[in-house]
C-alpha atoms as a PDB file:
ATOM      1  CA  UNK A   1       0.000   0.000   0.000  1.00  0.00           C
ATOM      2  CA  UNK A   2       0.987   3.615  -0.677  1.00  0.00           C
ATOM      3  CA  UNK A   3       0.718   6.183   2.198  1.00  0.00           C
ATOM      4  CA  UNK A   4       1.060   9.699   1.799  1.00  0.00           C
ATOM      5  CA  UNK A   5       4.453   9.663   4.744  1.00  0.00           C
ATOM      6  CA  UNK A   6       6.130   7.296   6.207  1.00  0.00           C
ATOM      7  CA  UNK A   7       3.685   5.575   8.828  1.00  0.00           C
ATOM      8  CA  UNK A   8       5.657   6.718  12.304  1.00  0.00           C
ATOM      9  CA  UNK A   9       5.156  10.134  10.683  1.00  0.00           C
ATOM     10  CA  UNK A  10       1.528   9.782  10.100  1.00  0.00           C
ATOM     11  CA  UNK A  11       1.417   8.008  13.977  1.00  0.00           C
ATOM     12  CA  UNK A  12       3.238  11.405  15.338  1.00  0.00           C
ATOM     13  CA  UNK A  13       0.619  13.190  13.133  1.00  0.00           C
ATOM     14  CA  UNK A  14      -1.955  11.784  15.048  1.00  0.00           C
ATOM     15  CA  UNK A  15      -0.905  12.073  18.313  1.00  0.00           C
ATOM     16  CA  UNK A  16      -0.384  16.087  17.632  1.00  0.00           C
ATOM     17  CA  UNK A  17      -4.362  15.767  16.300  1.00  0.00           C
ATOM     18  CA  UNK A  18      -5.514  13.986  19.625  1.00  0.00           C
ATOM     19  CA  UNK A  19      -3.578  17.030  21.660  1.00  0.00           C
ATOM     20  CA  UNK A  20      -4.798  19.771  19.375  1.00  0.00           C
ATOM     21  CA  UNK A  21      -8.568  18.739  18.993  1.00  0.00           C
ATOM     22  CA  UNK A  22      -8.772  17.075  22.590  1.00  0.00           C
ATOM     23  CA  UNK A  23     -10.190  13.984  21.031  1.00  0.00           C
ATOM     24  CA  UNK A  24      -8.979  10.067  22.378  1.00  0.00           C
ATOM     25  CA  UNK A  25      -5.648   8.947  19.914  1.00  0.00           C
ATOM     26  CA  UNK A  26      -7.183   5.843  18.592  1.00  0.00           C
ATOM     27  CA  UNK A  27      -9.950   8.909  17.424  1.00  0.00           C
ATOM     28  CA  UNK A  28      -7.464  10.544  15.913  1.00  0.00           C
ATOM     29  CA  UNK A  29      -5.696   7.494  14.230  1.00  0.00           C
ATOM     30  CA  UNK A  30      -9.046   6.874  12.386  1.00  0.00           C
ATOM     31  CA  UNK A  31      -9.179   9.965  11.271  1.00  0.00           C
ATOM     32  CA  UNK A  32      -5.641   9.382   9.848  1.00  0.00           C
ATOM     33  CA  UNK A  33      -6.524   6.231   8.639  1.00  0.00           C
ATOM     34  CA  UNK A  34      -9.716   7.814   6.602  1.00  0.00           C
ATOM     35  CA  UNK A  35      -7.319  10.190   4.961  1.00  0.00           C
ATOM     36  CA  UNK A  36      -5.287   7.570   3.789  1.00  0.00           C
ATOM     37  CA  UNK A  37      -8.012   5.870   2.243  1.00  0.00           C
ATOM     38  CA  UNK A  38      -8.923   2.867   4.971  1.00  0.00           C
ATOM     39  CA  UNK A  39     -12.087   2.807   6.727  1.00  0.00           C
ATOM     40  CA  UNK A  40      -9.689   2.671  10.053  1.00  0.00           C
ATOM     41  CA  UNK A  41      -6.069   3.008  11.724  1.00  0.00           C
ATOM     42  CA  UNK A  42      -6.779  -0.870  12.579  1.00  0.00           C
ATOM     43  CA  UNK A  43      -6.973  -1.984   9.184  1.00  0.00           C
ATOM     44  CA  UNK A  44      -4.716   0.503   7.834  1.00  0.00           C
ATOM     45  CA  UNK A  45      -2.033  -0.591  10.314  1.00  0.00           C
ATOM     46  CA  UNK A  46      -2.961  -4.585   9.462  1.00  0.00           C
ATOM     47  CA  UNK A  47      -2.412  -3.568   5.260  1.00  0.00           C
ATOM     48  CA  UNK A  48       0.984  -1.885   6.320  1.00  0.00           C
ATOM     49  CA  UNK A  49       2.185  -4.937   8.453  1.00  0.00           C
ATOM     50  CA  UNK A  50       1.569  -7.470   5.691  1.00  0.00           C
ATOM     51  CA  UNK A  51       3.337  -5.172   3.365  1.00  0.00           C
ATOM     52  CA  UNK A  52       6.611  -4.165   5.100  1.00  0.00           C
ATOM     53  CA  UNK A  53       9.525  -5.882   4.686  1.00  0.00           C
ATOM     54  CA  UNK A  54      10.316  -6.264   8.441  1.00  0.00           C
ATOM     55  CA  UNK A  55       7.125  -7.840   9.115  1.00  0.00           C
ATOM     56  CA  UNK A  56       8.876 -11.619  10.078  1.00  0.00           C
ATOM     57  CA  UNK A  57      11.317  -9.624  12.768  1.00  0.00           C
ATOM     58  CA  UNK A  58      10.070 -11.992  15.313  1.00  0.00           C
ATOM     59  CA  UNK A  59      10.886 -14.926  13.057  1.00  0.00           C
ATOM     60  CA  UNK A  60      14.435 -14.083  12.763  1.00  0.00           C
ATOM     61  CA  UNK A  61      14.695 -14.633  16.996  1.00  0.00           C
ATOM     62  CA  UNK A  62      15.134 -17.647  18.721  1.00  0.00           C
ATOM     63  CA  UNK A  63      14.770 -18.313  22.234  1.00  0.00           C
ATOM     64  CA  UNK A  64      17.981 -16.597  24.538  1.00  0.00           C
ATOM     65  CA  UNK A  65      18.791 -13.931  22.213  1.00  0.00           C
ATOM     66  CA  UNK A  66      19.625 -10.350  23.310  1.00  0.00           C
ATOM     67  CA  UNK A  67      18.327  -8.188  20.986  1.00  0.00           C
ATOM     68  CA  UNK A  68      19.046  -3.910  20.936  1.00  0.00           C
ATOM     69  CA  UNK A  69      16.575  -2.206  19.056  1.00  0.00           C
ATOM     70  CA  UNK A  70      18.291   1.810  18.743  1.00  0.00           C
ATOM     71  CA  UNK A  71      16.632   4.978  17.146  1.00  0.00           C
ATOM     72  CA  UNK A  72      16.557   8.852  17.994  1.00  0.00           C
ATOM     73  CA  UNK A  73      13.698  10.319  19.427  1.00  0.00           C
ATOM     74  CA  UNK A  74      10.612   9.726  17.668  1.00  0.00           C
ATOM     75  CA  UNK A  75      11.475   7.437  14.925  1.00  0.00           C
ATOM     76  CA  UNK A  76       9.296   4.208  16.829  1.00  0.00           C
ATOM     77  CA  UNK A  77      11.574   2.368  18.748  1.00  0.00           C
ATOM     78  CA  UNK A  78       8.707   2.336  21.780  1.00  0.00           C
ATOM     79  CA  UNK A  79       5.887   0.816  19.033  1.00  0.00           C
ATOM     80  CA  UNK A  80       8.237  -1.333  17.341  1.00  0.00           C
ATOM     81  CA  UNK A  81       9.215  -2.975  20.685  1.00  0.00           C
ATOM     82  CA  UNK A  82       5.082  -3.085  21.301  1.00  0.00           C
ATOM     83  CA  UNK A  83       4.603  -5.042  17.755  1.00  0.00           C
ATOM     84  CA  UNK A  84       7.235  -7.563  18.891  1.00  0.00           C
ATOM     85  CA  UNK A  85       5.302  -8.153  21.881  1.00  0.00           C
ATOM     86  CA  UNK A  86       2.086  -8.873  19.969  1.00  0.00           C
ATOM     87  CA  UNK A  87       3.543 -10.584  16.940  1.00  0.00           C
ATOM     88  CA  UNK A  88       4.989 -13.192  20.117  1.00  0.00           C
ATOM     89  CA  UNK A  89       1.293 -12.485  22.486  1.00  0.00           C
ATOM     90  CA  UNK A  90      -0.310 -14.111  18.563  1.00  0.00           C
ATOM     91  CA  UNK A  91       1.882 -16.594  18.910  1.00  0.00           C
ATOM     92  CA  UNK A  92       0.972 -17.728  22.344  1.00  0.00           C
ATOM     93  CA  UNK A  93       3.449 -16.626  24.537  1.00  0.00           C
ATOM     94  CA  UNK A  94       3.954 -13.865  27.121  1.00  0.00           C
ATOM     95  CA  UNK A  95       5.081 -10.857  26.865  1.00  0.00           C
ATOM     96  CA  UNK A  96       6.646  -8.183  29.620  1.00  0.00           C
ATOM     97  CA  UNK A  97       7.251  -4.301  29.558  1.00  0.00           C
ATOM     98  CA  UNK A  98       9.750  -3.213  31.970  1.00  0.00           C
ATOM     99  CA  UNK A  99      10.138   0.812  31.833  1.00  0.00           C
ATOM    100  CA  UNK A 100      11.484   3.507  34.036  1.00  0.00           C
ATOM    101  CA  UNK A 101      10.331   5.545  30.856  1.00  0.00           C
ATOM    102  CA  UNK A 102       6.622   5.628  31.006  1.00  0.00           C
ATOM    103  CA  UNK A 103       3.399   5.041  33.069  1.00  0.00           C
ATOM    104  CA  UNK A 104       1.346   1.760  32.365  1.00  0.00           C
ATOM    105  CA  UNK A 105      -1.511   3.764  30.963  1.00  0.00           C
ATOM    106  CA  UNK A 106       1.159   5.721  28.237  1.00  0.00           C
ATOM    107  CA  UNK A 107       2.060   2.051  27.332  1.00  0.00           C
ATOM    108  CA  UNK A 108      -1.470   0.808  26.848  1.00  0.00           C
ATOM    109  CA  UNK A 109      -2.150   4.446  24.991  1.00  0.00           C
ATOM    110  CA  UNK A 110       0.151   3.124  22.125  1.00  0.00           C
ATOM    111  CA  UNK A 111      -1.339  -0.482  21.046  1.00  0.00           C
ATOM    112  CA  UNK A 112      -4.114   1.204  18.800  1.00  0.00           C
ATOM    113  CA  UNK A 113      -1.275   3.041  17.123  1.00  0.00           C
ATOM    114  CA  UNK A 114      -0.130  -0.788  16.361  1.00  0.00           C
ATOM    115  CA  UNK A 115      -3.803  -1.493  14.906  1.00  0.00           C
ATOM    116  CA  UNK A 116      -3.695  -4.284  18.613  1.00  0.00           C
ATOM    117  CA  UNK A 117      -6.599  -3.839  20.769  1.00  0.00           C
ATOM    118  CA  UNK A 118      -4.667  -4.702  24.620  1.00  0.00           C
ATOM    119  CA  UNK A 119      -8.066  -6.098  26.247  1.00  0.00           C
ATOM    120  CA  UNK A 120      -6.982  -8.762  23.818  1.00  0.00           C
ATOM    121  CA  UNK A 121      -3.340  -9.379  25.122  1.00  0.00           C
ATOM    122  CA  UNK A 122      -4.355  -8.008  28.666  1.00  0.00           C
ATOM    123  CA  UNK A 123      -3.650 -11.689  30.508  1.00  0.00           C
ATOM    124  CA  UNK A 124      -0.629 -12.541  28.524  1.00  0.00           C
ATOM    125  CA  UNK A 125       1.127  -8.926  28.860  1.00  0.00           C
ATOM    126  CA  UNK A 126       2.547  -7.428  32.128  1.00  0.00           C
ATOM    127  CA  UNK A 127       4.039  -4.032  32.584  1.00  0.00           C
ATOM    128  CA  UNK A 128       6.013  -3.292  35.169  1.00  0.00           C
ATOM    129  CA  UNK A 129       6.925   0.378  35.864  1.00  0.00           C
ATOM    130  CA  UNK A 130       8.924  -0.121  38.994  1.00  0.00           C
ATOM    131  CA  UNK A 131      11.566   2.662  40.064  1.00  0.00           C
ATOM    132  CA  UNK A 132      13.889  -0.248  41.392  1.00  0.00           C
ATOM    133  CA  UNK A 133      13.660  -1.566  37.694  1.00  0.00           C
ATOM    134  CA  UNK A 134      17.465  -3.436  37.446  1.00  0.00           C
ATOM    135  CA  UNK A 135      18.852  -6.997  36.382  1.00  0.00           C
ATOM    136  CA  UNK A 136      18.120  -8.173  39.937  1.00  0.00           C
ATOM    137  CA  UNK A 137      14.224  -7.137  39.646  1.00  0.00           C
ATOM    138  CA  UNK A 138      13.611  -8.172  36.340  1.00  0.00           C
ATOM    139  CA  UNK A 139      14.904 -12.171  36.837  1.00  0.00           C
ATOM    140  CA  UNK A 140      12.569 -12.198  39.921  1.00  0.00           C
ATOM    141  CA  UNK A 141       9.489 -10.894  38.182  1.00  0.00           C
ATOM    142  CA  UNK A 142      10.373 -13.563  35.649  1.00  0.00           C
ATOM    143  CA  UNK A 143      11.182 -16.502  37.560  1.00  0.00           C
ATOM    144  CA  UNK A 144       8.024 -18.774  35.842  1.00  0.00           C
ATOM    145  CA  UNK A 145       8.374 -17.069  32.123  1.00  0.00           C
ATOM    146  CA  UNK A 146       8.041 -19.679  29.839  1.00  0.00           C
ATOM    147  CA  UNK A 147      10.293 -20.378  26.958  1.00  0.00           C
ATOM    148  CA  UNK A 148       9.759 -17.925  24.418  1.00  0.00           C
ATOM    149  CA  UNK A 149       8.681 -15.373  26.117  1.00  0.00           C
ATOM    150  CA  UNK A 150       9.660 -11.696  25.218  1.00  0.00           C
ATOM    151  CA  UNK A 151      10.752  -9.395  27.169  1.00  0.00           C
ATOM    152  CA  UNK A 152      11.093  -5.322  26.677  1.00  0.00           C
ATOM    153  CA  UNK A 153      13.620  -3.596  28.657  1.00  0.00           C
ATOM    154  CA  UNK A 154      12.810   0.406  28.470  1.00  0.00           C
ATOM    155  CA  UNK A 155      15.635   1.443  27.984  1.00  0.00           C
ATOM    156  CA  UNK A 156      19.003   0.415  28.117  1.00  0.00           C
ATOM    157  CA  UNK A 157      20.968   3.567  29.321  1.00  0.00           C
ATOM    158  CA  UNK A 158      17.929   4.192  32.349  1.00  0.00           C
ATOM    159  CA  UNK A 159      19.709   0.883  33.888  1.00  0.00           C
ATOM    160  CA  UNK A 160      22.704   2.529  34.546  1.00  0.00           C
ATOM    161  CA  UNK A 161      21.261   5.702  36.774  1.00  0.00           C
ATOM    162  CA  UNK A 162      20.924   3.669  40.376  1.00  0.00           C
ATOM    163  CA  UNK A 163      24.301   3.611  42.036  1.00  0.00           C
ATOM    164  CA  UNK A 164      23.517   1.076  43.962  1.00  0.00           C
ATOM    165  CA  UNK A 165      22.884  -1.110  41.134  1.00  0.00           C
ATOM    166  CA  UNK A 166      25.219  -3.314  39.526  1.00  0.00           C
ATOM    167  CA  UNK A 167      27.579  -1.363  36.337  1.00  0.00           C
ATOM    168  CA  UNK A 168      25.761  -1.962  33.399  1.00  0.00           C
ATOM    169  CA  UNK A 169      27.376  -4.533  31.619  1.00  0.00           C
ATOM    170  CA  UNK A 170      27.164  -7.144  35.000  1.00  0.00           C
ATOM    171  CA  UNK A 171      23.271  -6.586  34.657  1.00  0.00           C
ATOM    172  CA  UNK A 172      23.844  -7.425  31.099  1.00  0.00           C
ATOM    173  CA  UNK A 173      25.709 -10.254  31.822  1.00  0.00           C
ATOM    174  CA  UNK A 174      23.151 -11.291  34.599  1.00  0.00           C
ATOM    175  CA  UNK A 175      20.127 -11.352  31.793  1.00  0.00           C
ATOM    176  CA  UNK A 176      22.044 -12.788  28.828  1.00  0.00           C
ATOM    177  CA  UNK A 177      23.016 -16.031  31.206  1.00  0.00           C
ATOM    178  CA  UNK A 178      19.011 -15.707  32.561  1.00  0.00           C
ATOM    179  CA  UNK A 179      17.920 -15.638  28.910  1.00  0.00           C
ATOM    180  CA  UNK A 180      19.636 -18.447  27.454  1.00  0.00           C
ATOM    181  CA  UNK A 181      19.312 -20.931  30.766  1.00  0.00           C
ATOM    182  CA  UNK A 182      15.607 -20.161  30.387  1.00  0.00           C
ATOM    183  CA  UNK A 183      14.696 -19.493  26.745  1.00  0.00           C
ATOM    184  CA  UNK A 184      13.457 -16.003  26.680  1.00  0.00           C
ATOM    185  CA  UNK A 185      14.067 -12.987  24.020  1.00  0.00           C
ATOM    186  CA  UNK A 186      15.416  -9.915  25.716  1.00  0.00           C
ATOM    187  CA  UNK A 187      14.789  -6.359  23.520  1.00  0.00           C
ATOM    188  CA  UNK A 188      16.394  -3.275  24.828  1.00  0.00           C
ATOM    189  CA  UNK A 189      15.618  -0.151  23.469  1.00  0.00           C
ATOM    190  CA  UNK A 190      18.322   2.133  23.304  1.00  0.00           C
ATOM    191  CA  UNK A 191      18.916   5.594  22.817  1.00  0.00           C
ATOM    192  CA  UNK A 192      21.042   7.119  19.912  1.00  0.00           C
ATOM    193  CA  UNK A 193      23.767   9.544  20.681  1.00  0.00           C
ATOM    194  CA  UNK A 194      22.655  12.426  18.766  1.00  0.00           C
ATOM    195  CA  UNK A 195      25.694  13.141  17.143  1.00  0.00           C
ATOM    196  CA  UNK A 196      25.061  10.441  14.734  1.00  0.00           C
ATOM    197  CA  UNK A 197      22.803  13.008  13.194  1.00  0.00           C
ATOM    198  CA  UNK A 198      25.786  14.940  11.894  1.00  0.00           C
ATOM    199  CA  UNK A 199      26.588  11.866   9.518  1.00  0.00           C
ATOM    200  CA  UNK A 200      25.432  10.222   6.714  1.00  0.00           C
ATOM    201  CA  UNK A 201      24.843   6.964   7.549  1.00  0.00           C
ATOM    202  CA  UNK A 202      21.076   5.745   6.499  1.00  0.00           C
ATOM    203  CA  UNK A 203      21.531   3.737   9.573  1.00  0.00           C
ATOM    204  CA  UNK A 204      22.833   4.181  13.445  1.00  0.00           C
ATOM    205  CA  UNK A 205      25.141   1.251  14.205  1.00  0.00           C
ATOM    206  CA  UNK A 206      26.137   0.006  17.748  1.00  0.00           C
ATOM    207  CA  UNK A 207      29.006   3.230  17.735  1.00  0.00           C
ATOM    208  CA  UNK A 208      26.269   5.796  17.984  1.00  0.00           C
ATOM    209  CA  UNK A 209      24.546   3.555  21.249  1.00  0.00           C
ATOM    210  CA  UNK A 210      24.635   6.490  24.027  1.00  0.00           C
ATOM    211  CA  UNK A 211      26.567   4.941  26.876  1.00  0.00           C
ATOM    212  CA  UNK A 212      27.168   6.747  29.754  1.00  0.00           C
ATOM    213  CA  UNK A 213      29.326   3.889  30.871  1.00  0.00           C
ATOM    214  CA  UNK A 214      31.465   1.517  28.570  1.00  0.00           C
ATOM    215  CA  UNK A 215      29.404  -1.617  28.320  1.00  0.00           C
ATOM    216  CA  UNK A 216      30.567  -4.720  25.705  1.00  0.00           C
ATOM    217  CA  UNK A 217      28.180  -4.654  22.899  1.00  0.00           C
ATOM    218  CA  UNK A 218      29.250  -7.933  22.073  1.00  0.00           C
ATOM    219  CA  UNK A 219      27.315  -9.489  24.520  1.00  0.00           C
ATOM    220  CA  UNK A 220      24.012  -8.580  22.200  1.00  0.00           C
ATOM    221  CA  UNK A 221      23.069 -10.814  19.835  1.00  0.00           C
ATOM    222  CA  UNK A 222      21.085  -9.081  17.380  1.00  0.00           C
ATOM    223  CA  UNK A 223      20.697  -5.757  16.486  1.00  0.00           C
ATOM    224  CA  UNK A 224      17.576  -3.729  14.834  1.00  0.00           C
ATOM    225  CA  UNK A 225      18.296   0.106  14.321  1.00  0.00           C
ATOM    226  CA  UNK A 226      15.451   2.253  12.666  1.00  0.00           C
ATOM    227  CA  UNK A 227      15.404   5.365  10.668  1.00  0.00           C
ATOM    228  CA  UNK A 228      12.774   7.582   8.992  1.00  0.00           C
ATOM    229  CA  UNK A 229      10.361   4.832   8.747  1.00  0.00           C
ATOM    230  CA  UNK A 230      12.994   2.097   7.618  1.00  0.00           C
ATOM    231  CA  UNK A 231      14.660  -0.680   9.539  1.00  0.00           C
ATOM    232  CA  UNK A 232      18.188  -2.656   9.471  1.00  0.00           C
ATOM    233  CA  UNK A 233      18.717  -5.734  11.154  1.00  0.00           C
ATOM    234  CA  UNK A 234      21.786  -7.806  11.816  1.00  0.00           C
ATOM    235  CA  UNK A 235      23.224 -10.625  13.599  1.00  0.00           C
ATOM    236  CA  UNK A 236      25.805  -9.600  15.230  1.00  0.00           C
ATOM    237  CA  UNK A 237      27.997 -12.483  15.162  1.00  0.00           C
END
């Protein structure tokens, strides 16, 4: 399908509508989605999934991987972490939201920007907003995950801000040996070092990751970088 702008554009477009008319965002969406020439965001955001190239991302995980997902500011990391979630809820398994970014509601706010309805994933999704978010708190909370369940760390850097956590890379560590002794797919967003801006790469790459702290990139597994409405994804060994 052709859309008039890329669809995170048209998804920021909507969420300046909601703000500026005072109307609900999945209100909004549809009113997008009408524009575009689909009777709603739903099924405009169902024609777009079928049609993008990235649409079998989940498909190229397996069970243990760590996986960084990196953009700037409002290029989708947060709803491309969301569609993993669903693509794996679809497939049966669980799926948890770990943020020191946002508030549960903000979280459930985005799935109609996703064309997901979360009443349907309610009992299979769990977000966790906890200030004491850290390695430590996340292998407790999933101490009966099932295999294959994914998991979305929000974000990687907000880690690294306790003191009296471990540095970042032990936490790291800690999850990556929790992943792979118990099956589950780890995502961490991660924020872009805006520098990278300044150069012409279509893509970031795992030198523009912000990192307060030096951390060993090595120990992710795969990596999924977006820009202006485009993704790359690599293995990273």
């Amino acid at each position: 399908m052709t859309l008039s702008a890329p669809i995170y554009h048209l998804k920021r477009e909507a969420k300046r509508l909601s703000r500026d008319l005072g109307v609900p965002l999945h209100e909004a969406l549809d009113r997008i989605a009408v524009r575009e020439g689909c009777a709603s965001w739903s099924l405009l955001a169902a024609r777009h999934a079928a049609a993008r190239p990235d649409g079998a991302l989940l498909a190229r995980l397996k069970p243990g991987d760590l996986v960084l997902l990196g953009a700037r500011p409002g290029q989708g990391k947060t709803l491309k972490s969301l569609e993993l979630a669903v693509d794996a809820m679809r497939s049966g398994h669980q799926a948890f939201f770990f943020t020191l970014e946002y508030t549960v509601r903000d979280v459930i706010d985005r799935f109609p920007a996703i064309g997901a309805d979360y009443a349907r994933f309610a009992t299979l999704f769990e977000i966790d907003c906890s200030d004491t978010i850290s390695a430590d708190h996340i292998v407790g909370k999933l101490a009966s995950a099932a295999r294959g369940t994914l998991v979305v760390v929000d974000y990687l850097q907000l880690l690294d801000q306790r003191r009296e956590n471990p540095a970042l890379g032990d936490q790291i560590r800690t999850l990556r040996s929790f992943a792979r002794e118990r099956g589950l797919i780890f995502v961490f967003i991660s924020q872009i070092d805006r520098a990278y801006e300044a150069t012409e790469k279509p893509f970031p790459d795992i030198h523009d990751i912000r990192l307060p702290n030096p951390v060993d990139l090595r120990l992710f597994d795969k990596t999924c970088f977006l820009n202006k409405g485009e993704l790359q994804f690599r293995a990273m060994n």
